[in-house]
PDB file of N, CA and C in Angstrom:
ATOM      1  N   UNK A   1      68.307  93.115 113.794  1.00  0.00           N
ATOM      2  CA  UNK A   1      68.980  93.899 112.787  1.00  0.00           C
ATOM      3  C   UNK A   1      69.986  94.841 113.430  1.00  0.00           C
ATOM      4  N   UNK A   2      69.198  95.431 114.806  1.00  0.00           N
ATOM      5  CA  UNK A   2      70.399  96.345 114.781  1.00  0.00           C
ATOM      6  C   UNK A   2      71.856  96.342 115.540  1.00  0.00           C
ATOM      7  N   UNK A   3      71.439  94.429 116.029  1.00  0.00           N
ATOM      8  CA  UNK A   3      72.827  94.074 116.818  1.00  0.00           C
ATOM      9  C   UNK A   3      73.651  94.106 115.748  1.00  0.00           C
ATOM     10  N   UNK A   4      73.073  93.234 114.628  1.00  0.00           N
ATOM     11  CA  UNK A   4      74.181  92.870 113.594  1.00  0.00           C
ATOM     12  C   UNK A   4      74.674  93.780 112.517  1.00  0.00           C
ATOM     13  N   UNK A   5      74.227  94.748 112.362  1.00  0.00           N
ATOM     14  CA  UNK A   5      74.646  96.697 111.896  1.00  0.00           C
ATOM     15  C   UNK A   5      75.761  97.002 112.771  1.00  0.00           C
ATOM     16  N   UNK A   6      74.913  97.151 114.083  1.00  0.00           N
ATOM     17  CA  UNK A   6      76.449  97.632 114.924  1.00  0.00           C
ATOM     18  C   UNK A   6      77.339  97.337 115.142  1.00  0.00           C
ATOM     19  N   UNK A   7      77.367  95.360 114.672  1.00  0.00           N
ATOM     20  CA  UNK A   7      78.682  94.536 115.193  1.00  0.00           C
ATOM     21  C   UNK A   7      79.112  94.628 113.797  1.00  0.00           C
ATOM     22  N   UNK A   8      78.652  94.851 112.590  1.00  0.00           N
ATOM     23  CA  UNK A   8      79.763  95.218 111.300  1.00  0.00           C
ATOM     24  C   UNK A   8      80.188  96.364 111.595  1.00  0.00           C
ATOM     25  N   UNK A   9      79.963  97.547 112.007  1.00  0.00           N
ATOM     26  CA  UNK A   9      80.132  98.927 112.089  1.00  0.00           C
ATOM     27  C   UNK A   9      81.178  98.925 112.800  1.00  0.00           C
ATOM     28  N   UNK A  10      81.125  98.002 114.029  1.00  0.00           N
ATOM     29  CA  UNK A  10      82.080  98.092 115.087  1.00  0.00           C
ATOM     30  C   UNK A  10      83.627  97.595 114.569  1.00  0.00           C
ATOM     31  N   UNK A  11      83.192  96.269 113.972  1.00  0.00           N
ATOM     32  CA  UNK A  11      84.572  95.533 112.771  1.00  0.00           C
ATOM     33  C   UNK A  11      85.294  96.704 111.531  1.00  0.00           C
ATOM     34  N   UNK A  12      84.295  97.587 111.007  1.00  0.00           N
ATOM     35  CA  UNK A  12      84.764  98.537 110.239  1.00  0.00           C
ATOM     36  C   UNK A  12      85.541  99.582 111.254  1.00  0.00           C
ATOM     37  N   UNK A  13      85.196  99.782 112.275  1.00  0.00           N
ATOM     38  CA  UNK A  13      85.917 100.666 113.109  1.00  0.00           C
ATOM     39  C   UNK A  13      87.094 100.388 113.640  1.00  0.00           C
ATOM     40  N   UNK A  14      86.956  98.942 113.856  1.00  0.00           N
ATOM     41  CA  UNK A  14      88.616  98.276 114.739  1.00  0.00           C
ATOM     42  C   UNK A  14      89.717  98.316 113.571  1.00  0.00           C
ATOM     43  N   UNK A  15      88.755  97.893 112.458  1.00  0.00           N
ATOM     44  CA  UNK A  15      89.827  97.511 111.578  1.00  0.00           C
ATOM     45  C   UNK A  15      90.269  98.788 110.940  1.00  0.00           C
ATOM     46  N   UNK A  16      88.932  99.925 110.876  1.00  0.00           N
ATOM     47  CA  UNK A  16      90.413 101.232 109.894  1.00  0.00           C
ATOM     48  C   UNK A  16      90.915 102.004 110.999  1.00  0.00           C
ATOM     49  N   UNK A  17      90.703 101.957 112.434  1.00  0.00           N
ATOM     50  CA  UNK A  17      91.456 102.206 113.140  1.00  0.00           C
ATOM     51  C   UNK A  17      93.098 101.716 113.460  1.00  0.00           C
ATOM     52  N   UNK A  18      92.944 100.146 112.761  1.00  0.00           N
ATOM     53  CA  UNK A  18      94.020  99.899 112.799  1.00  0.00           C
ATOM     54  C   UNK A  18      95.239 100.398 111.502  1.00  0.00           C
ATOM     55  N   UNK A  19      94.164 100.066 110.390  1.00  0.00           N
ATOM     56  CA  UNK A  19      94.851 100.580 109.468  1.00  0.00           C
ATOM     57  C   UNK A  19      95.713 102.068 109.758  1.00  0.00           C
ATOM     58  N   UNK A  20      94.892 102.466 109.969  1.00  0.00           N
ATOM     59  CA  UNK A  20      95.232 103.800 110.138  1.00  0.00           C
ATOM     60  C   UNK A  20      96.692 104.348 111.070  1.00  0.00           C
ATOM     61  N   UNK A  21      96.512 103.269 112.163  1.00  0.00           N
ATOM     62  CA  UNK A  21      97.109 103.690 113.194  1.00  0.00           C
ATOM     63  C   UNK A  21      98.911 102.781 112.382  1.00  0.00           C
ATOM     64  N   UNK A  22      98.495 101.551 111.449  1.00  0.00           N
ATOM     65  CA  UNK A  22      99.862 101.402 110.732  1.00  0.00           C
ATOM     66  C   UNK A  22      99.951 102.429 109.691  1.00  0.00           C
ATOM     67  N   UNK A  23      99.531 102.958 109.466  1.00  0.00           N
ATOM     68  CA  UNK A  23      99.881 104.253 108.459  1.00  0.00           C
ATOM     69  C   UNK A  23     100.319 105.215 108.992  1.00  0.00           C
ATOM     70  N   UNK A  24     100.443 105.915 110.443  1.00  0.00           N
ATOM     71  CA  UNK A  24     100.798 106.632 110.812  1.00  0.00           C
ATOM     72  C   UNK A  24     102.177 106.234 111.604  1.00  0.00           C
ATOM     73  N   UNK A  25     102.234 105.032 112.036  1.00  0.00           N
ATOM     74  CA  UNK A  25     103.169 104.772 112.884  1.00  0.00           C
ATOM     75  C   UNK A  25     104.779 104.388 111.566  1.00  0.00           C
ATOM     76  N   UNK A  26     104.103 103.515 110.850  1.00  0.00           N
ATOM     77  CA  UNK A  26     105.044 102.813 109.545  1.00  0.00           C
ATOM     78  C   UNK A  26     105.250 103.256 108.403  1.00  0.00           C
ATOM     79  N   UNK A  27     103.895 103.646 107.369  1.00  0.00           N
ATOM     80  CA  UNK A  27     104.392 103.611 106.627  1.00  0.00           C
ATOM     81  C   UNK A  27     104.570 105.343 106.539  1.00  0.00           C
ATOM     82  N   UNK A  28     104.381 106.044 107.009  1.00  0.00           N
ATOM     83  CA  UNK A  28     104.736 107.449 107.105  1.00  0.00           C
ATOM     84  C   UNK A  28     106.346 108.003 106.854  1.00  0.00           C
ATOM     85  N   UNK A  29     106.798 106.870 107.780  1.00  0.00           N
ATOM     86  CA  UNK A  29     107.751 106.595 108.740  1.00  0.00           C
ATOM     87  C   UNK A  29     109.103 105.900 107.253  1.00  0.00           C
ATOM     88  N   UNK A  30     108.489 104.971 106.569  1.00  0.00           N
ATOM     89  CA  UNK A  30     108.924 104.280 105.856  1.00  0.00           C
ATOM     90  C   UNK A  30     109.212 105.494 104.459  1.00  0.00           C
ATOM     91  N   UNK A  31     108.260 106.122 104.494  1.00  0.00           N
ATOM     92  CA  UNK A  31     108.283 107.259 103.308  1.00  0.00           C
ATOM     93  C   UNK A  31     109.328 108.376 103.506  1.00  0.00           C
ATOM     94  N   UNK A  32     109.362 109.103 104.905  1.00  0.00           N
ATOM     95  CA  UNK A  32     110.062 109.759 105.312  1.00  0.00           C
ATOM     96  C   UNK A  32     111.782 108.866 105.196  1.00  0.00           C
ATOM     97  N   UNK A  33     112.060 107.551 105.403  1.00  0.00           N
ATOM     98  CA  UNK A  33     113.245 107.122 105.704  1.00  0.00           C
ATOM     99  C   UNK A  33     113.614 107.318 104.062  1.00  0.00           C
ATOM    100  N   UNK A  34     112.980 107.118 102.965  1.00  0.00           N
ATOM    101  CA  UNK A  34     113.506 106.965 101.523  1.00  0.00           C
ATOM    102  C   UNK A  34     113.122 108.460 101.238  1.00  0.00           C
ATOM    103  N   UNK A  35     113.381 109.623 101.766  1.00  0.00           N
ATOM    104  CA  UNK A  35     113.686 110.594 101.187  1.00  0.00           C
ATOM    105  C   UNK A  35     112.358 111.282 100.393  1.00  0.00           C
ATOM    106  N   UNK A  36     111.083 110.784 100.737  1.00  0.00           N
ATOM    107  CA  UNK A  36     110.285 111.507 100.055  1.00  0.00           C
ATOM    108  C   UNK A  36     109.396 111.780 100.987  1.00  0.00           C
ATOM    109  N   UNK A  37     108.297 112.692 100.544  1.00  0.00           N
ATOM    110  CA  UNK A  37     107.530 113.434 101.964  1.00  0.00           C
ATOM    111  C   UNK A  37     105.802 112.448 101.965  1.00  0.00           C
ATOM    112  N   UNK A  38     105.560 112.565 102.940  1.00  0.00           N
ATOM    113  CA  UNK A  38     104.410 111.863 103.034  1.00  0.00           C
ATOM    114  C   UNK A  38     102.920 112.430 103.725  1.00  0.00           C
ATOM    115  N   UNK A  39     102.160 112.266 103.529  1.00  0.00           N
ATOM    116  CA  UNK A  39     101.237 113.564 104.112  1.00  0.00           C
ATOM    117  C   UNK A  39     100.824 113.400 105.435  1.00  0.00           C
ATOM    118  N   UNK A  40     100.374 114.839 106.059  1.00  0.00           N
ATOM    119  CA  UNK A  40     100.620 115.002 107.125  1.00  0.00           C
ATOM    120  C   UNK A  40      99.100 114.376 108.094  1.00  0.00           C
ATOM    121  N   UNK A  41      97.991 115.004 106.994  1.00  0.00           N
ATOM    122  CA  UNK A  41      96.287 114.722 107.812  1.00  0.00           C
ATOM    123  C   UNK A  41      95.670 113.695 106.986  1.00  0.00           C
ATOM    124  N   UNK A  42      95.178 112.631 107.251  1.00  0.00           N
ATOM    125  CA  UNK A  42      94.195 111.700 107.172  1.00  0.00           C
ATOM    126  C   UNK A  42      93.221 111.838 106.616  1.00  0.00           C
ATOM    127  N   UNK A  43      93.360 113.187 105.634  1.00  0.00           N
ATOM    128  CA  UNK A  43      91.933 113.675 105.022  1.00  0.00           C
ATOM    129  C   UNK A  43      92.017 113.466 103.732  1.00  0.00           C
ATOM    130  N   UNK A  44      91.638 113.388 102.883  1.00  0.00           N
ATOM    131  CA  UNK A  44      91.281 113.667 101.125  1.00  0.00           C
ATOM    132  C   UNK A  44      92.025 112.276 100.575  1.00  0.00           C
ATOM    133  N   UNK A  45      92.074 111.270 101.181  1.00  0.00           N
ATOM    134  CA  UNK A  45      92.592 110.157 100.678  1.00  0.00           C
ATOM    135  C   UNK A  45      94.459 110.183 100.680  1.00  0.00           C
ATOM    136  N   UNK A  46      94.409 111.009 101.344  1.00  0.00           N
ATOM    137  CA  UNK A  46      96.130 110.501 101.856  1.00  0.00           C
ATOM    138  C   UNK A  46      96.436 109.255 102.266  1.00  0.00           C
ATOM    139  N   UNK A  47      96.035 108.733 103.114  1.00  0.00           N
ATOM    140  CA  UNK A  47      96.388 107.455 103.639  1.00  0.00           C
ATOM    141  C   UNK A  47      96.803 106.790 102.100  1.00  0.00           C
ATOM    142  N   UNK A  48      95.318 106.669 101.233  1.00  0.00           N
ATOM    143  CA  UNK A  48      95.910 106.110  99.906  1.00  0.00           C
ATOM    144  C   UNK A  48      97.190 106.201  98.899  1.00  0.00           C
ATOM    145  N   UNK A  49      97.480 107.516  99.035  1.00  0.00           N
ATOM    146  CA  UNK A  49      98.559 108.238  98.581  1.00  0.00           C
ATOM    147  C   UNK A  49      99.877 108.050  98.645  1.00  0.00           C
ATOM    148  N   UNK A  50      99.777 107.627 100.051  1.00  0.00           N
ATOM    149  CA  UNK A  50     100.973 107.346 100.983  1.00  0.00           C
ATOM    150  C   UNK A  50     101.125 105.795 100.391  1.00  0.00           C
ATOM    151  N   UNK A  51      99.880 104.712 100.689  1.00  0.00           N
ATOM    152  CA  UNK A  51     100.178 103.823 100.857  1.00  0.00           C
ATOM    153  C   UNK A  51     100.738 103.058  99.119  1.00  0.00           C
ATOM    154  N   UNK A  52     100.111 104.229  97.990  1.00  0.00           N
ATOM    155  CA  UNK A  52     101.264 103.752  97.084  1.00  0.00           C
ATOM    156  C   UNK A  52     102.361 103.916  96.650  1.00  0.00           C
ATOM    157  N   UNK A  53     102.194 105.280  97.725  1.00  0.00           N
ATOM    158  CA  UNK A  53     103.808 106.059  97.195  1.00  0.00           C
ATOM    159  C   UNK A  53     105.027 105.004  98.060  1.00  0.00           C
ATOM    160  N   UNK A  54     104.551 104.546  98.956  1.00  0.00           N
ATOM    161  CA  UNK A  54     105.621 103.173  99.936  1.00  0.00           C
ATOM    162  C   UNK A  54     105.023 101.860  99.177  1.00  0.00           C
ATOM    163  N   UNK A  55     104.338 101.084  98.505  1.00  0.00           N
ATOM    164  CA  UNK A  55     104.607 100.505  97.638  1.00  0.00           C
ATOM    165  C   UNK A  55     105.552 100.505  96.375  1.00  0.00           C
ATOM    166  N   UNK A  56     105.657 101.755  95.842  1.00  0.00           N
ATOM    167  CA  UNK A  56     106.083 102.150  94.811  1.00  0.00           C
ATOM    168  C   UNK A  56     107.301 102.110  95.298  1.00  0.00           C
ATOM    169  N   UNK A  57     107.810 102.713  96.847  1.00  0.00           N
ATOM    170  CA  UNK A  57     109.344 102.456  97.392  1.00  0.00           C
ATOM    171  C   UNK A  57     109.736 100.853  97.061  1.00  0.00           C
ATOM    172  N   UNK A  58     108.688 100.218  97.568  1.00  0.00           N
ATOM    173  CA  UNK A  58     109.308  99.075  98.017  1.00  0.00           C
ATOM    174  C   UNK A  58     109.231  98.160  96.598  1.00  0.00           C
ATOM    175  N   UNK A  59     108.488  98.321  95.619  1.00  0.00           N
ATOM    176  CA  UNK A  59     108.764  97.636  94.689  1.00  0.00           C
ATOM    177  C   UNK A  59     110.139  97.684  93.837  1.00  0.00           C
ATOM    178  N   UNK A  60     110.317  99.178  93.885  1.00  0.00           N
ATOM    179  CA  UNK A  60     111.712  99.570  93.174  1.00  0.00           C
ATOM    180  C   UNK A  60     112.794  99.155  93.913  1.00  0.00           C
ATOM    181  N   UNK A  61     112.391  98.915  95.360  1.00  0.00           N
ATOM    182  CA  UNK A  61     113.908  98.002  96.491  1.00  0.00           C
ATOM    183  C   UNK A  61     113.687  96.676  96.138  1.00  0.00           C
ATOM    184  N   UNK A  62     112.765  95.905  95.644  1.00  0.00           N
ATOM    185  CA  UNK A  62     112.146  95.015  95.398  1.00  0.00           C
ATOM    186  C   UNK A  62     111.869  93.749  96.331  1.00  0.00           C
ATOM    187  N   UNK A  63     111.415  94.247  97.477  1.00  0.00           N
ATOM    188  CA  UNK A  63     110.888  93.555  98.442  1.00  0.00           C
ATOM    189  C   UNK A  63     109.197  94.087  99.231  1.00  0.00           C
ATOM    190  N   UNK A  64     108.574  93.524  99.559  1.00  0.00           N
ATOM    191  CA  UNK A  64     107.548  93.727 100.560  1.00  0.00           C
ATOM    192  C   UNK A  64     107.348  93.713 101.987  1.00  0.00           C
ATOM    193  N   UNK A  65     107.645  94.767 102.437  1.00  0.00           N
ATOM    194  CA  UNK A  65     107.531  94.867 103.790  1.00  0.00           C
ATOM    195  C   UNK A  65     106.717  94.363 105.065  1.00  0.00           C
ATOM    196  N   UNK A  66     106.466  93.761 105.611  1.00  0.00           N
ATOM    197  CA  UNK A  66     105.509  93.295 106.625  1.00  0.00           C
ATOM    198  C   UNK A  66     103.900  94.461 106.910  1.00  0.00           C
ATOM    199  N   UNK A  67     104.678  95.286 107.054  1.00  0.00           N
ATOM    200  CA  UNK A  67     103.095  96.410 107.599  1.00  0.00           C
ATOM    201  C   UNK A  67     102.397  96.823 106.423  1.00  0.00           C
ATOM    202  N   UNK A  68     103.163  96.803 104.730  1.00  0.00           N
ATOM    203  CA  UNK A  68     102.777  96.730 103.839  1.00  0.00           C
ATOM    204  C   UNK A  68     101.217  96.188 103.604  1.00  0.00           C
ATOM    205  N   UNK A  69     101.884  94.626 104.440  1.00  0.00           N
ATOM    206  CA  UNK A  69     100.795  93.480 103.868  1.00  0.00           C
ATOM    207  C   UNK A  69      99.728  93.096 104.880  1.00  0.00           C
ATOM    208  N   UNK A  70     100.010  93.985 106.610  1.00  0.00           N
ATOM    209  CA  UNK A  70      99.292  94.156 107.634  1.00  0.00           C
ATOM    210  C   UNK A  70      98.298  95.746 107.220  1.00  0.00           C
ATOM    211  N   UNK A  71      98.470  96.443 106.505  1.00  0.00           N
ATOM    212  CA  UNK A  71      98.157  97.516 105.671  1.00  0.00           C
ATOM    213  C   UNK A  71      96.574  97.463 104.684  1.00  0.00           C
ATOM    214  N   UNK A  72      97.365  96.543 103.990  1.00  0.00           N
ATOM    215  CA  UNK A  72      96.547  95.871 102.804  1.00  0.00           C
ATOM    216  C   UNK A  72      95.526  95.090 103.641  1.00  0.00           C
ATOM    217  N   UNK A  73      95.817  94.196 104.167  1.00  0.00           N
ATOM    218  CA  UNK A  73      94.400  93.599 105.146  1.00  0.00           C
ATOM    219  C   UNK A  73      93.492  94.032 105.883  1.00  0.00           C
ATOM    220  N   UNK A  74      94.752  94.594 106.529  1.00  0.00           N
ATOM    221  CA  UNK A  74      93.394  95.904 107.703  1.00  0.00           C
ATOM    222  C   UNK A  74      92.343  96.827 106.737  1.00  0.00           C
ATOM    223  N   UNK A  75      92.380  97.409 105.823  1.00  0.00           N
ATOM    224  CA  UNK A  75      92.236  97.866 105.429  1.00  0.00           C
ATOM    225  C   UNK A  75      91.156  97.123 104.119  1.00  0.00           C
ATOM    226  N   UNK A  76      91.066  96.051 103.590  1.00  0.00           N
ATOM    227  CA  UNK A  76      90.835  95.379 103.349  1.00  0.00           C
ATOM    228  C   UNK A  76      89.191  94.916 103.927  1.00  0.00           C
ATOM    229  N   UNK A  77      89.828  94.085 105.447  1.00  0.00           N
ATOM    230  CA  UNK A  77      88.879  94.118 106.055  1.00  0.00           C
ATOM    231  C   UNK A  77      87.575  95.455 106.502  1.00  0.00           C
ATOM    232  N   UNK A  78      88.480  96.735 106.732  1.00  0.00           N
ATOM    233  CA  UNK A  78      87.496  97.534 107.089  1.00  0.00           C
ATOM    234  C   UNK A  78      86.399  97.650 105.853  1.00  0.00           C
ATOM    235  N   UNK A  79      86.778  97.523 104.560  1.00  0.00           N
ATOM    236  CA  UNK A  79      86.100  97.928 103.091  1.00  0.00           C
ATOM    237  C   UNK A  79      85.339  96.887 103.121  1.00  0.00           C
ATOM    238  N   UNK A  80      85.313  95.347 103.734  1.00  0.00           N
ATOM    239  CA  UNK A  80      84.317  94.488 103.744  1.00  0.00           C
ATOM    240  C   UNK A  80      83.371  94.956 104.784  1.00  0.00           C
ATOM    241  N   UNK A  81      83.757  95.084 105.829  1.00  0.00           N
ATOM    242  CA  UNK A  81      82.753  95.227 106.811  1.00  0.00           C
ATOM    243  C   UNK A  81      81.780  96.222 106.766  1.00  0.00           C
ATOM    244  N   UNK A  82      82.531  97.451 106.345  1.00  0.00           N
ATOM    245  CA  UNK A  82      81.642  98.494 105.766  1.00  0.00           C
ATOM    246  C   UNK A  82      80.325  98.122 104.530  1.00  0.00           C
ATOM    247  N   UNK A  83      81.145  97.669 104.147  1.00  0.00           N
ATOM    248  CA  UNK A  83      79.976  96.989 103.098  1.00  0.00           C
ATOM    249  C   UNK A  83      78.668  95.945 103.466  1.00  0.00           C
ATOM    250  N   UNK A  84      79.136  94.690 104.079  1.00  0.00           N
ATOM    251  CA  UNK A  84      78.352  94.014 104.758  1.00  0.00           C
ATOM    252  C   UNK A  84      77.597  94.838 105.672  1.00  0.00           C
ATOM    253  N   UNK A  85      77.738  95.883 106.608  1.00  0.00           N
ATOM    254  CA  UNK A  85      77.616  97.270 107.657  1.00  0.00           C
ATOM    255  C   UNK A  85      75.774  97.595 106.228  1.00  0.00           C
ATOM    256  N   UNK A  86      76.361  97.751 105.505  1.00  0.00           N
ATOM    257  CA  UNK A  86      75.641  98.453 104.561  1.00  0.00           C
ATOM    258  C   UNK A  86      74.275  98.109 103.906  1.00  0.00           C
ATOM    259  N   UNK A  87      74.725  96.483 103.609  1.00  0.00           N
ATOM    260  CA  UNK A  87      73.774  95.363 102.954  1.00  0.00           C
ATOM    261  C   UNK A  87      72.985  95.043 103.737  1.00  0.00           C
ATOM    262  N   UNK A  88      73.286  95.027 104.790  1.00  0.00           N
ATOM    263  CA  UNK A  88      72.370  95.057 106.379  1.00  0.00           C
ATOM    264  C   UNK A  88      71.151  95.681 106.561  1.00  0.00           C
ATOM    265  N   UNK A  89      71.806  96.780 106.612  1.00  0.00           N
ATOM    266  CA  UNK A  89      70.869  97.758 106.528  1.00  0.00           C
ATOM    267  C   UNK A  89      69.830  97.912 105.797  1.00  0.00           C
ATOM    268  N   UNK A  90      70.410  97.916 104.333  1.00  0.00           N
ATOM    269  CA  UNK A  90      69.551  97.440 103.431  1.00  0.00           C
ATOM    270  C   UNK A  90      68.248  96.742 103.052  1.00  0.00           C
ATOM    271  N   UNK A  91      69.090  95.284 103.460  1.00  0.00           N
ATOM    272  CA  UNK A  91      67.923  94.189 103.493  1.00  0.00           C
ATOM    273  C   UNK A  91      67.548  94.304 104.444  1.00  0.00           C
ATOM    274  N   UNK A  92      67.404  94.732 105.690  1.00  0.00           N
ATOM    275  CA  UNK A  92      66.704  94.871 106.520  1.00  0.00           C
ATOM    276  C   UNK A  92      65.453  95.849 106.716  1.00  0.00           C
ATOM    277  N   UNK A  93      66.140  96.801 106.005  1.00  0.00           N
ATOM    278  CA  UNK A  93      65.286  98.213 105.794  1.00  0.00           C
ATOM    279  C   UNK A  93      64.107  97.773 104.921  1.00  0.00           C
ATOM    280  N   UNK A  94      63.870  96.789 104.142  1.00  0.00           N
ATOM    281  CA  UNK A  94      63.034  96.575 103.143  1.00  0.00           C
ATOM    282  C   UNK A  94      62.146  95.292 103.627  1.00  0.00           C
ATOM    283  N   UNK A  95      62.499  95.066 104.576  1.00  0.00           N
ATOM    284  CA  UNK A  95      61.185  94.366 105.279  1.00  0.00           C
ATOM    285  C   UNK A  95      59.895  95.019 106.239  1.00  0.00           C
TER     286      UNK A  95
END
């Protein structure tokens, strides 16, 4: 049980690390280039904030950006793994 906890935990970690690290590098970056402000700390669900306020850019330019959709996955993935991370535990805990 507790290899396979730590190896989801570990997948939830690579992956919102990555997310994260395209949110800070791109789409921050992408928000700031169209004239609107984007937040500064990683806390209270900014990342989310951000990541529709640069959707919302890019729909009105009407294209989809690449880190957009590297964004959406990473991120994606971390919300599975966390979960599976979770169910683990779970069913395991109840044996």
């Amino acid at each position: 049980m507790h290899i396979l906890f730590y190896s989801f935990m570990t997948g939830f970690g690579v992956f919102m690390f990555t997310s994260v690290v395209v949110w800070l590098f791109r789409i921050q970056r992408y928000i700031a280039l169209h004239g609107e402000r984007s937040a500064c700390v990683a806390f209270n669900g900014a990342i989310w904030r951000d990541y529709r306020k640069a959707r919302r850019i890019a729909d009105k330019a009407g294209h989809k950006p690449a880190f957009l959709v590297l964004f959406e996955r990473t991120a994606l993935m971390a919300v599975s793994f966390f979960i599976a991370a979770v169910l683990t535990f779970l069913i395991e805990g109840l044996r």
